[in-house]
C-alpha atoms as a PDB file:
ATOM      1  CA  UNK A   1     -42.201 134.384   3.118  1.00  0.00           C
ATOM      2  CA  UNK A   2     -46.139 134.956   3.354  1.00  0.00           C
ATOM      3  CA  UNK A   3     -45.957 138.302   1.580  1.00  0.00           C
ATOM      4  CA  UNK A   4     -44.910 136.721  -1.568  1.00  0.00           C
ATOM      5  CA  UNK A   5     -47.198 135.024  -3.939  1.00  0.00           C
ATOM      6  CA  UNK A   6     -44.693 132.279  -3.906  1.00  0.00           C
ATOM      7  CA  UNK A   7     -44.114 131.483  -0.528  1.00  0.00           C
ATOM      8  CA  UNK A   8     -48.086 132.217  -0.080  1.00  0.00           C
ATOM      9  CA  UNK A   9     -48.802 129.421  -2.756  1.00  0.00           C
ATOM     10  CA  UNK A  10     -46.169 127.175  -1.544  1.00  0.00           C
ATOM     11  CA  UNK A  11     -47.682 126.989   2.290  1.00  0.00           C
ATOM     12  CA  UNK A  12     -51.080 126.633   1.328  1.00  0.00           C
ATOM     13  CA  UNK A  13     -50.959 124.130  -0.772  1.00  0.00           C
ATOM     14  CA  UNK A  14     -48.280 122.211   2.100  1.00  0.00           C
ATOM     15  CA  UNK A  15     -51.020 122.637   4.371  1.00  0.00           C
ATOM     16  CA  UNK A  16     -54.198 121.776   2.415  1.00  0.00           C
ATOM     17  CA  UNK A  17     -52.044 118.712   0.993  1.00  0.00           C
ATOM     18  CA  UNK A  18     -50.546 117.361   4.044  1.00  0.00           C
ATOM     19  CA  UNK A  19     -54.592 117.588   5.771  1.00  0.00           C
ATOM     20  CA  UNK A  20     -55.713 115.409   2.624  1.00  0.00           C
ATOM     21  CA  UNK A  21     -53.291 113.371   3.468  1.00  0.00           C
ATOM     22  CA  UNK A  22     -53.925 112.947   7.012  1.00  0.00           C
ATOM     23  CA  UNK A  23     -57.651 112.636   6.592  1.00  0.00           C
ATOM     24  CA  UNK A  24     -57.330 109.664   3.663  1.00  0.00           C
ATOM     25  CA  UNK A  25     -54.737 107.247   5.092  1.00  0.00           C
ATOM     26  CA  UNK A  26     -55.353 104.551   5.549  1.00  0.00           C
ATOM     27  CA  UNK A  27     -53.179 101.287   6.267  1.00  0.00           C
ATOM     28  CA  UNK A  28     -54.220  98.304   4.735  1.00  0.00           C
ATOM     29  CA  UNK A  29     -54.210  98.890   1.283  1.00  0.00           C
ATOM     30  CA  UNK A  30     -52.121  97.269  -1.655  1.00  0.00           C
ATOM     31  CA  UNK A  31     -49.233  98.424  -3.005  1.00  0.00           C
ATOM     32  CA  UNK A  32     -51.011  99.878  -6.185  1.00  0.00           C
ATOM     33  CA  UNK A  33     -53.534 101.949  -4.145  1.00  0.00           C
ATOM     34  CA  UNK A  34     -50.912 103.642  -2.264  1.00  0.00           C
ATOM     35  CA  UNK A  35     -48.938 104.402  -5.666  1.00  0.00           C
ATOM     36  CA  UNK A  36     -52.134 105.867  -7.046  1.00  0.00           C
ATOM     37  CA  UNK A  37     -52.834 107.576  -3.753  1.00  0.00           C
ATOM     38  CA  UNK A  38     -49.558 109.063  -4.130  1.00  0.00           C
ATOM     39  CA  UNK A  39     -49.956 110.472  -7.601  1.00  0.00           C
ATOM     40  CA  UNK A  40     -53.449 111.674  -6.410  1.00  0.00           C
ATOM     41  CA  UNK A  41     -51.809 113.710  -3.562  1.00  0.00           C
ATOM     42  CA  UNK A  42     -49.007 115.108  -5.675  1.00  0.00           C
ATOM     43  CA  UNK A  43     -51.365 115.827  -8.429  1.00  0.00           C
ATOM     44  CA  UNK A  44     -53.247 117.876  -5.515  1.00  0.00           C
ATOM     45  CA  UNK A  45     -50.354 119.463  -4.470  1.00  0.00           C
ATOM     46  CA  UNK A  46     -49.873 121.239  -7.896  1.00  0.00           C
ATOM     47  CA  UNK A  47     -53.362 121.966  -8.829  1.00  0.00           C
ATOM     48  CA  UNK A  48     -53.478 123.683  -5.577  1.00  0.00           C
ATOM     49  CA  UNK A  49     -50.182 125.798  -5.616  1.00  0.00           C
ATOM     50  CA  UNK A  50     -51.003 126.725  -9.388  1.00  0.00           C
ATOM     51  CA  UNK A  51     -54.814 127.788  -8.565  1.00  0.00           C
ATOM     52  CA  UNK A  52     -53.494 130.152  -5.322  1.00  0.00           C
ATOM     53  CA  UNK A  53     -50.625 131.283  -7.347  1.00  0.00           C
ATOM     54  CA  UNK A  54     -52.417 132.606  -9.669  1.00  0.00           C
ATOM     55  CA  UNK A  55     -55.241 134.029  -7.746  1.00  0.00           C
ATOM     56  CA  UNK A  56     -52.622 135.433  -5.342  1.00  0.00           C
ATOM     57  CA  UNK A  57     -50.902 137.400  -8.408  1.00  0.00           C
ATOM     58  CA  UNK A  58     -54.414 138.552  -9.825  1.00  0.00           C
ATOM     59  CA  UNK A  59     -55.686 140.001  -6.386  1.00  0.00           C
ATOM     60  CA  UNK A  60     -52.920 141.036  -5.156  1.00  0.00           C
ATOM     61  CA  UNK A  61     -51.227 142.915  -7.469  1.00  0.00           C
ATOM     62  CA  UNK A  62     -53.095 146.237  -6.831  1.00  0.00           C
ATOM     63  CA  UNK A  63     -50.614 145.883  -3.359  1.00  0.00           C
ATOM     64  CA  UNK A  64     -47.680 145.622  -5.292  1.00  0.00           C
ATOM     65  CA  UNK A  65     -48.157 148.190  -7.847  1.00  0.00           C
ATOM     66  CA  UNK A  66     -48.710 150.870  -4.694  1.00  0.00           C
ATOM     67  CA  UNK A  67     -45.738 149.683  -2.639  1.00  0.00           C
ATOM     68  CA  UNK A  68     -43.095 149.838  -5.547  1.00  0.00           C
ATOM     69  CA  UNK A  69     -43.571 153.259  -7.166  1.00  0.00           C
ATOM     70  CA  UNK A  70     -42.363 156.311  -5.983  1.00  0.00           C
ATOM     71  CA  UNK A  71     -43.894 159.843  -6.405  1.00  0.00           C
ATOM     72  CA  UNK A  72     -41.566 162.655  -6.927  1.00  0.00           C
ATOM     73  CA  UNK A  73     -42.795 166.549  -7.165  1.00  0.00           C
ATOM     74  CA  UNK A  74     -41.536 168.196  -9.729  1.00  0.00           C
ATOM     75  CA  UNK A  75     -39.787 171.264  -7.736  1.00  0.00           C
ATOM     76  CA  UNK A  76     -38.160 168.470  -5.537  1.00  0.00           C
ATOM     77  CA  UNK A  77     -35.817 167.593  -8.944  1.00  0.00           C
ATOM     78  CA  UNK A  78     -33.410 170.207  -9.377  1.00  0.00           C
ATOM     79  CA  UNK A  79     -32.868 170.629 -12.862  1.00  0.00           C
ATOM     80  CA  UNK A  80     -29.622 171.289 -14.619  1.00  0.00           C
ATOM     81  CA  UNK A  81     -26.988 169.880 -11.968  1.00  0.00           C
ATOM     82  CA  UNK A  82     -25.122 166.884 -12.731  1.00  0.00           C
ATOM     83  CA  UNK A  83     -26.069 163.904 -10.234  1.00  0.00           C
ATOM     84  CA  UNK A  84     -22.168 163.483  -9.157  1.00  0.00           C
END
């Protein structure tokens, strides 16, 4: 799940999310400050998985490129013989 920008972006930003969350409680405030608090933290949560999303697919993409093509020599292709 960590080798994919996806599942990268989506555990970072659970973890950097749930710290700020940790870290700011705090339990005795009104009803309205713990609405904005939650729109705060969600709004984190996306800014976060967007920014390492993106910076995940931009860095790592010379990784991918390498991993997914294939090389073949030219005298290993025998030419002229149906596949089947």
């Amino acid at each position: 799940m960590l080798d994919t920008a996806l599942g990268f972006s989506l555990m970072v930003a659970i973890v950097i999310t749930s710290i700020v969350y940790v870290v700011t409680r705090d339990k005795n405030r009104t009803e309205q400050e713990q609405k904005d608090k939650l729109n705060d933290t969600i709004i984190l949560f996306v800014i976060t998985f967007i920014v390492v999303l993106f910076g995940k697919l931009c860095l790592g993409e010379s990784s991918i490129s390498t991993t997914s093509t294939t090389l073949v020599k030219a005298t290993d292709v025998k030419g002229g013989q149906c596949p089947f």
